[in-house]
N, C-alpha and C. Protein backbone atom coordinates (compact mmCIF):
# COMPACT_ATOMS: atom_id res chain seq x y z
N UNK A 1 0.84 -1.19 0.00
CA UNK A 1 0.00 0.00 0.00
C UNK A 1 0.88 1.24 0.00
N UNK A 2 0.41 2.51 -0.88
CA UNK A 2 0.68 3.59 -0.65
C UNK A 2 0.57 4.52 0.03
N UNK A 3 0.73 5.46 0.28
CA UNK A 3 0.95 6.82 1.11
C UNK A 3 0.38 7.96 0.08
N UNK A 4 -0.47 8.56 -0.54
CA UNK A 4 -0.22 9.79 -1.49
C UNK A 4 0.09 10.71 -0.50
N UNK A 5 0.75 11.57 -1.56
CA UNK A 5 1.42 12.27 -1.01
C UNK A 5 0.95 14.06 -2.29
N UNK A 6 -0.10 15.13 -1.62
CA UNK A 6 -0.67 15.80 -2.12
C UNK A 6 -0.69 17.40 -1.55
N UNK A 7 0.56 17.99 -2.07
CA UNK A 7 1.48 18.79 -1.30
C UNK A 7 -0.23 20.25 -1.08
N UNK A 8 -0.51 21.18 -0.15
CA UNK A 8 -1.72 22.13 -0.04
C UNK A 8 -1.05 23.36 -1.47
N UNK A 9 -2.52 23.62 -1.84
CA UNK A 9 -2.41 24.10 -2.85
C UNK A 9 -1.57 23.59 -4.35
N UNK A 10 -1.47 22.27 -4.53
CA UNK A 10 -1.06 21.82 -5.45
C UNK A 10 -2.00 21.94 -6.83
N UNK A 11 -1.62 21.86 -8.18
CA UNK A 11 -2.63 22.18 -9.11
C UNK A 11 -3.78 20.38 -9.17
N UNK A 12 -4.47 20.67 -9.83
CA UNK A 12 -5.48 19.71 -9.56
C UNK A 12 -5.62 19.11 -11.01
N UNK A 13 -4.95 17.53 -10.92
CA UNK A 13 -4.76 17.09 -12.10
C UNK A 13 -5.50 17.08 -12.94
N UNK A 14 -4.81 16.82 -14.30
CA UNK A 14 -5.85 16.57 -15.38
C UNK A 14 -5.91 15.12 -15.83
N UNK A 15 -5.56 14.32 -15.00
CA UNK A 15 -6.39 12.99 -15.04
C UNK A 15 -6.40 12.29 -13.70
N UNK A 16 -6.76 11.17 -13.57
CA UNK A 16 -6.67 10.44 -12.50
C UNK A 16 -5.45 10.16 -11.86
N UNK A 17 -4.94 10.77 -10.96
CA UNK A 17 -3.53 10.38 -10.60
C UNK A 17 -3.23 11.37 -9.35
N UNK A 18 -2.22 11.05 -8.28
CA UNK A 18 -1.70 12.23 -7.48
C UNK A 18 -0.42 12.55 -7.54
N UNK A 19 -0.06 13.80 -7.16
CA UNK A 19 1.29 14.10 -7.17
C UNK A 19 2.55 13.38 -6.42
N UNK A 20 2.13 12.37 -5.60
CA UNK A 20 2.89 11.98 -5.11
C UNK A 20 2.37 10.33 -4.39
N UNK A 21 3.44 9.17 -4.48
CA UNK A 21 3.38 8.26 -3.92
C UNK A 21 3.83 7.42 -2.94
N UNK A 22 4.09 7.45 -1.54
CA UNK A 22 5.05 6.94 -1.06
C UNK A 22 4.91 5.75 -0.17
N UNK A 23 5.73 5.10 -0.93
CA UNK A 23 5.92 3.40 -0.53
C UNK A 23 7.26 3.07 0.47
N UNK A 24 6.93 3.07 1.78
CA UNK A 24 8.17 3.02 2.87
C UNK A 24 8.92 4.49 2.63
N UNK A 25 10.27 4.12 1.96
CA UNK A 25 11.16 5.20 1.90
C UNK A 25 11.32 5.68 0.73
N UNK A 26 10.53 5.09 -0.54
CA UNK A 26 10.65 5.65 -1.73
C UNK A 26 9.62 6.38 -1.83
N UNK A 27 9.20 7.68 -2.89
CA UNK A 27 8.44 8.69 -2.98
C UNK A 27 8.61 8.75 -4.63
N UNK A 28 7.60 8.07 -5.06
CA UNK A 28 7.49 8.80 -6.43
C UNK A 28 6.48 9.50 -6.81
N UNK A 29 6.95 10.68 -7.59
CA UNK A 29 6.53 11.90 -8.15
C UNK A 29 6.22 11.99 -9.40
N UNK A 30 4.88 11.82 -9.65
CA UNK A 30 4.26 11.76 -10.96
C UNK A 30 4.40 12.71 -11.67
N UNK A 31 4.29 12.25 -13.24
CA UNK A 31 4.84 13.68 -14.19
C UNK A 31 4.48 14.96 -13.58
N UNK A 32 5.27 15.92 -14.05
CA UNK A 32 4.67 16.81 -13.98
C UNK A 32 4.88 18.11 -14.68
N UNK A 33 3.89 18.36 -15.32
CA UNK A 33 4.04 19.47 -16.20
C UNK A 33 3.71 20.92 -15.31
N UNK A 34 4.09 21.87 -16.48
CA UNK A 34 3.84 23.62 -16.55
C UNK A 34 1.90 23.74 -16.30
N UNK A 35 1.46 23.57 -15.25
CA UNK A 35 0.00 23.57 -15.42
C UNK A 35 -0.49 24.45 -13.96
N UNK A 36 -1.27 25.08 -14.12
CA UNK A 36 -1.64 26.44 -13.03
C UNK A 36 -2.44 25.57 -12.05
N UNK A 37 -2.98 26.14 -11.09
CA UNK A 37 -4.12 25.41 -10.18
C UNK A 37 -5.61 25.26 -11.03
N UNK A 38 -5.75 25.83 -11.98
CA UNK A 38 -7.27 24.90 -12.62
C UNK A 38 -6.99 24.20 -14.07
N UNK A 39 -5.48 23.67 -14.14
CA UNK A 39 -5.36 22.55 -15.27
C UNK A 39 -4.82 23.73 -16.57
N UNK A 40 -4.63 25.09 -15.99
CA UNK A 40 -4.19 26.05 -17.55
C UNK A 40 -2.60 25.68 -17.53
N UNK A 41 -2.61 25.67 -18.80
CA UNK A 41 -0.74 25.68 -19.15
C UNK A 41 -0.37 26.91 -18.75
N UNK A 42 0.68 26.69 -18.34
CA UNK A 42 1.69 28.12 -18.19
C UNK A 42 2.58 28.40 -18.53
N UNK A 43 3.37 29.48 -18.99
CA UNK A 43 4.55 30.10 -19.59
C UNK A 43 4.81 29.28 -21.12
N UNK A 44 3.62 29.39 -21.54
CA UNK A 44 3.65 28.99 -22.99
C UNK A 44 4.89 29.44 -23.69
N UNK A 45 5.52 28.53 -24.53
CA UNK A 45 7.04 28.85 -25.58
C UNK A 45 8.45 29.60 -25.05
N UNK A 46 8.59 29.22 -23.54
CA UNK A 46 9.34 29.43 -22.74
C UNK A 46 9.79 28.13 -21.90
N UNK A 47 10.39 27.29 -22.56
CA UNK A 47 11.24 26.04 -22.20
C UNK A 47 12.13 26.16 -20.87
N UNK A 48 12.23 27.79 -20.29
CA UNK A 48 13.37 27.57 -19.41
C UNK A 48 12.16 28.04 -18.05
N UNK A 49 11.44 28.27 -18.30
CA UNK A 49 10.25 28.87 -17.11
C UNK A 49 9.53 27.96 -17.01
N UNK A 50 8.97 27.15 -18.07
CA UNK A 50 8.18 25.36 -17.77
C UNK A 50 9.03 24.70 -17.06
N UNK A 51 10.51 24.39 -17.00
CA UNK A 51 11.48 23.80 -16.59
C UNK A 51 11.28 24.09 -14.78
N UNK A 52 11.56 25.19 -14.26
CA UNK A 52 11.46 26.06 -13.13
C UNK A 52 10.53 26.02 -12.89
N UNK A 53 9.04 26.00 -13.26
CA UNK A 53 7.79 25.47 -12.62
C UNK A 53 7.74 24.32 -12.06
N UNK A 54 8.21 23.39 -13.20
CA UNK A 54 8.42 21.64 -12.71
C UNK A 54 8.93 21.51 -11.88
N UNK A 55 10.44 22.17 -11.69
CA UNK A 55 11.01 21.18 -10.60
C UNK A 55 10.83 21.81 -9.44
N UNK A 56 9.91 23.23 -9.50
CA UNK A 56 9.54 23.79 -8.11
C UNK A 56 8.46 22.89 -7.42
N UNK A 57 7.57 22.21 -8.61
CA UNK A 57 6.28 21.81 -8.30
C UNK A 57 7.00 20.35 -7.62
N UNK A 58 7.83 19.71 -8.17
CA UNK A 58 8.70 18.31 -7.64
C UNK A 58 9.11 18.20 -6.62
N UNK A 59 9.65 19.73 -6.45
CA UNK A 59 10.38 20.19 -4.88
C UNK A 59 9.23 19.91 -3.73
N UNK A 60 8.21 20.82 -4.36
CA UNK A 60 7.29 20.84 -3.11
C UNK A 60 6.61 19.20 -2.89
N UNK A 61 6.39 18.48 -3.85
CA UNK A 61 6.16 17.13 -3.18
C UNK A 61 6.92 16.47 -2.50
N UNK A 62 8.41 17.13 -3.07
CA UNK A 62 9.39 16.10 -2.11
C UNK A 62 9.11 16.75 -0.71
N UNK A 63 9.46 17.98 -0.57
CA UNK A 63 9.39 18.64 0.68
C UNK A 63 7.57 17.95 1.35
N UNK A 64 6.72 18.22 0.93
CA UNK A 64 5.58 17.33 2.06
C UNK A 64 5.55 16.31 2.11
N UNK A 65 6.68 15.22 2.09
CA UNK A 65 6.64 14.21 2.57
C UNK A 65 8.15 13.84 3.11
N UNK A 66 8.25 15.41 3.44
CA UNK A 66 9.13 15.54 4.59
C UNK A 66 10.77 15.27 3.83
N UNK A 67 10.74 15.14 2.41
CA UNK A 67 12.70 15.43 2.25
C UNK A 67 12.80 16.42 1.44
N UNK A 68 14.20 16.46 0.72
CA UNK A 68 14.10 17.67 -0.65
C UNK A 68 15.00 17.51 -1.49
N UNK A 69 15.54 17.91 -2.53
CA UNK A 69 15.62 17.46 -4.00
C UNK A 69 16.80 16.94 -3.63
N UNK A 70 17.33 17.19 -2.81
CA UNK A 70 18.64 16.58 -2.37
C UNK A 70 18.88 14.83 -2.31
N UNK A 71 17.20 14.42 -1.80
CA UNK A 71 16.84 13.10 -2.17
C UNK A 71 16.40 12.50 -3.65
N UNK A 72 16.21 13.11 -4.21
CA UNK A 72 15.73 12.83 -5.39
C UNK A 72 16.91 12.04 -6.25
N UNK A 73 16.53 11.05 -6.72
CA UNK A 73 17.56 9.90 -7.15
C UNK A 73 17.66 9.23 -8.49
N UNK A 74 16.26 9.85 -9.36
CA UNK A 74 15.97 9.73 -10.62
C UNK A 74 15.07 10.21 -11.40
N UNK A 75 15.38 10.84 -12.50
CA UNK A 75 14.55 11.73 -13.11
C UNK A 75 13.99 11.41 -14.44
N UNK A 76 12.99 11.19 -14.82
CA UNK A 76 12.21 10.72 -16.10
C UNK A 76 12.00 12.05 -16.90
N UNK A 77 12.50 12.05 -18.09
CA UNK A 77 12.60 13.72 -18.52
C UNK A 77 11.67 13.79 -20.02
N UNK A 78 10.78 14.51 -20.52
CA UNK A 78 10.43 14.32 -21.59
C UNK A 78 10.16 15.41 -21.95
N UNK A 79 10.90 15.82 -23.06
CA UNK A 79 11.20 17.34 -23.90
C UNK A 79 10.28 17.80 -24.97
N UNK A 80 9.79 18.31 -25.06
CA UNK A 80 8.88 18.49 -26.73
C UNK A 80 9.64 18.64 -28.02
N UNK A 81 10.64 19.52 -27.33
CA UNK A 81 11.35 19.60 -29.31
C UNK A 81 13.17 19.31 -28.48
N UNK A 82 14.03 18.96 -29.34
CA UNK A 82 14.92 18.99 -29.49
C UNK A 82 15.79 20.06 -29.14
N UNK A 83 15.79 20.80 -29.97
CA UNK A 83 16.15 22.28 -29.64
C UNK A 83 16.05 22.84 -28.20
N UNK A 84 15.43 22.62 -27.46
CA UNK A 84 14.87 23.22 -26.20
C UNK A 84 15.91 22.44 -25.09
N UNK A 85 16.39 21.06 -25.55
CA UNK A 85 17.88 20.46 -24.67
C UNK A 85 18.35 21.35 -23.93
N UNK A 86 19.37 22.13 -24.36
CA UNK A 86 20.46 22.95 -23.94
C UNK A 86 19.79 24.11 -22.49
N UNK A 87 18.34 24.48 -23.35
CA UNK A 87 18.04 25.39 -22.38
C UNK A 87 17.41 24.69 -21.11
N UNK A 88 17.15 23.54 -21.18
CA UNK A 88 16.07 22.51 -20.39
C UNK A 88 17.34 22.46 -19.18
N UNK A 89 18.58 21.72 -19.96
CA UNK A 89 19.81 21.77 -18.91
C UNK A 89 20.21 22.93 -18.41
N UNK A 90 20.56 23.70 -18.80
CA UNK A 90 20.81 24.90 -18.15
C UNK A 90 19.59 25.16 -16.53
N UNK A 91 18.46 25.42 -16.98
CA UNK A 91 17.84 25.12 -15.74
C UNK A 91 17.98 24.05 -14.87
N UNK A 92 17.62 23.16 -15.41
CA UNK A 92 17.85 21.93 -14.87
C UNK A 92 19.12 21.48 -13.70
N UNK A 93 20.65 22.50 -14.12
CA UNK A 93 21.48 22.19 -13.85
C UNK A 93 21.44 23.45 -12.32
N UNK A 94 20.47 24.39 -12.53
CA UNK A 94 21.14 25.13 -11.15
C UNK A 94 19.99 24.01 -10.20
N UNK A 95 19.53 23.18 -10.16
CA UNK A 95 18.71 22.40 -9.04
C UNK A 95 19.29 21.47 -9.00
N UNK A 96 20.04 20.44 -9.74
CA UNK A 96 20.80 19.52 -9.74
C UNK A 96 22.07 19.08 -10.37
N UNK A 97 22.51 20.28 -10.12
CA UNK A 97 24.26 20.33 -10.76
C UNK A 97 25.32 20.17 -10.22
N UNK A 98 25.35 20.20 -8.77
CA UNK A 98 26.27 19.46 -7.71
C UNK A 98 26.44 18.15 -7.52
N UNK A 99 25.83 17.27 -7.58
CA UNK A 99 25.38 16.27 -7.49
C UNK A 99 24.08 15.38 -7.97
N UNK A 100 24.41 15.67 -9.51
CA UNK A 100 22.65 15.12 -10.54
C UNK A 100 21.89 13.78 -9.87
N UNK A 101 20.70 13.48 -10.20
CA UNK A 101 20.46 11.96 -10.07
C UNK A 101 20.18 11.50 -11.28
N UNK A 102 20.82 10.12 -11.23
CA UNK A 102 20.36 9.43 -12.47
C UNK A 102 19.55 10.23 -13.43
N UNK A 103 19.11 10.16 -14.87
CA UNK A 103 17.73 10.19 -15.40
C UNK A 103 17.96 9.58 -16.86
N UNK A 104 17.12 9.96 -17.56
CA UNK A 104 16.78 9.58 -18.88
C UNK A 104 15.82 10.73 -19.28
N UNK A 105 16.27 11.04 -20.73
CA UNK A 105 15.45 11.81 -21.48
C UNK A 105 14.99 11.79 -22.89
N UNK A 106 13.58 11.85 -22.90
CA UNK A 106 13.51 11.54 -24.03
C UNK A 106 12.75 12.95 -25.01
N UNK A 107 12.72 12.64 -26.17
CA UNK A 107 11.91 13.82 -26.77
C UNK A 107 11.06 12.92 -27.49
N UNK A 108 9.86 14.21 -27.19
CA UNK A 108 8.22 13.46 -27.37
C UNK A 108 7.10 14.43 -27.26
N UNK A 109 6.24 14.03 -28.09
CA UNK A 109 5.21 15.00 -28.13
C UNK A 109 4.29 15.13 -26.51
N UNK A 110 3.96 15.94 -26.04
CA UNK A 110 3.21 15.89 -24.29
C UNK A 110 2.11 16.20 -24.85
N UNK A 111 1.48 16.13 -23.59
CA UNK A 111 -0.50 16.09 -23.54
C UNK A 111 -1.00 17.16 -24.29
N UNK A 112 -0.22 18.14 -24.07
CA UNK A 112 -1.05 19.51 -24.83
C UNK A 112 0.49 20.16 -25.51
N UNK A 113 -0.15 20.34 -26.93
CA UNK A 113 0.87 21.17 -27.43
C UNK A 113 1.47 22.23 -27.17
N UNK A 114 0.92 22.76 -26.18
CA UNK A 114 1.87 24.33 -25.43
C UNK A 114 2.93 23.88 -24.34
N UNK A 115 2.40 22.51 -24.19
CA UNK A 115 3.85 22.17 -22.79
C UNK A 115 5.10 21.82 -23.20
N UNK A 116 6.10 22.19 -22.69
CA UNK A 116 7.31 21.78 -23.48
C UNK A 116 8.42 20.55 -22.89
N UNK A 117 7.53 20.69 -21.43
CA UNK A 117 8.68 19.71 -20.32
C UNK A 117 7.48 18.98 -19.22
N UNK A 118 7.86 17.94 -19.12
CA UNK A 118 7.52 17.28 -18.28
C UNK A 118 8.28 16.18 -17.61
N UNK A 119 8.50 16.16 -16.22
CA UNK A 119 9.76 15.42 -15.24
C UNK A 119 8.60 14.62 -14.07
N UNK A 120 9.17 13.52 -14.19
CA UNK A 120 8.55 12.13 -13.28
C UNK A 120 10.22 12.28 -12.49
N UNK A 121 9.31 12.07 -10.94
CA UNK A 121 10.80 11.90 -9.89
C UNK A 121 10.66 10.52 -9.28
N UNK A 122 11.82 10.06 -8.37
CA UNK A 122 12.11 9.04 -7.96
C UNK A 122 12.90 9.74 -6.68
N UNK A 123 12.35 9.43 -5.37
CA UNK A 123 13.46 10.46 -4.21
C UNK A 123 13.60 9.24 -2.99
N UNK A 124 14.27 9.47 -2.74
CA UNK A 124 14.92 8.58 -1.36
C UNK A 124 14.89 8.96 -0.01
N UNK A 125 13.66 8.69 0.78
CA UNK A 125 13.58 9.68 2.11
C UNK A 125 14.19 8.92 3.47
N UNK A 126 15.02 8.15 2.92
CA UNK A 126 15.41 7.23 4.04
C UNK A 126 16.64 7.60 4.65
N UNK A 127 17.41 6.99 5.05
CA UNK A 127 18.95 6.95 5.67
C UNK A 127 19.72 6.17 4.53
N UNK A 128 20.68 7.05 4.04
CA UNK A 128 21.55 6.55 3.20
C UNK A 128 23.09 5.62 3.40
């Protein structure tokens, strides 16, 4: 059995699913896109501000279930265009550039054509 894990004031998905799952000491963090509190996209054609939404929105699940990105141990990455790489890392890199976790990235079309990034986490709230 799970734990959800559904940080206050989180946006309110657009399908069946919660922001967060936690099984003992693992916590996984369902995709998560550039999406406001009633399901609107945000910062449309700005790859480096969707980026900075996400992993704020990642942060805060890790943080209500009590760790922070510091645990985070794997990252599921999925880009819309190609081009948008370089700038995706660049953000990407001031939250996890000391010490990255694992990930994989792929490029792929997302749910709605205005989103450009979407990141699934994997975090470790245990004793290492």
């Amino acid at each position: 059995m799970f734990t959800p894990v559904i940080p206050e004031g989180a946006p309110k998905p657009i399908a069946p699913f919660v922001p967060g799952s936690r099984v003992g000491d693992t916590l996984y963090v369902a995709g998560i896109l550039a999406l406001g509190p009633n399901g609107e996209s945000l910062y449309e054609g700005d790859v480096k501000a969707q980026t900075r939404y996400v992993i704020e929105e990642i942060k805060r699940v890790v943080e209500g279930a009590g760790g922070s990105l510091a645990d985070v141990c794997y990252n599921a990455i999925f880009i819309k265009n190609r081009e948008d790489y370089a700038a995706f890392n660049e953000v990407y890199a001031e939250y996890f550039g000391a010490n990255p976790p694992a990930r994989y990235c792929i490029i792929s079309e997302l749910v709605r054509e205005e989103l450009l990034v979407e990141i699934a986490a994997t975090a470790y709230l245990g004793q290492p």
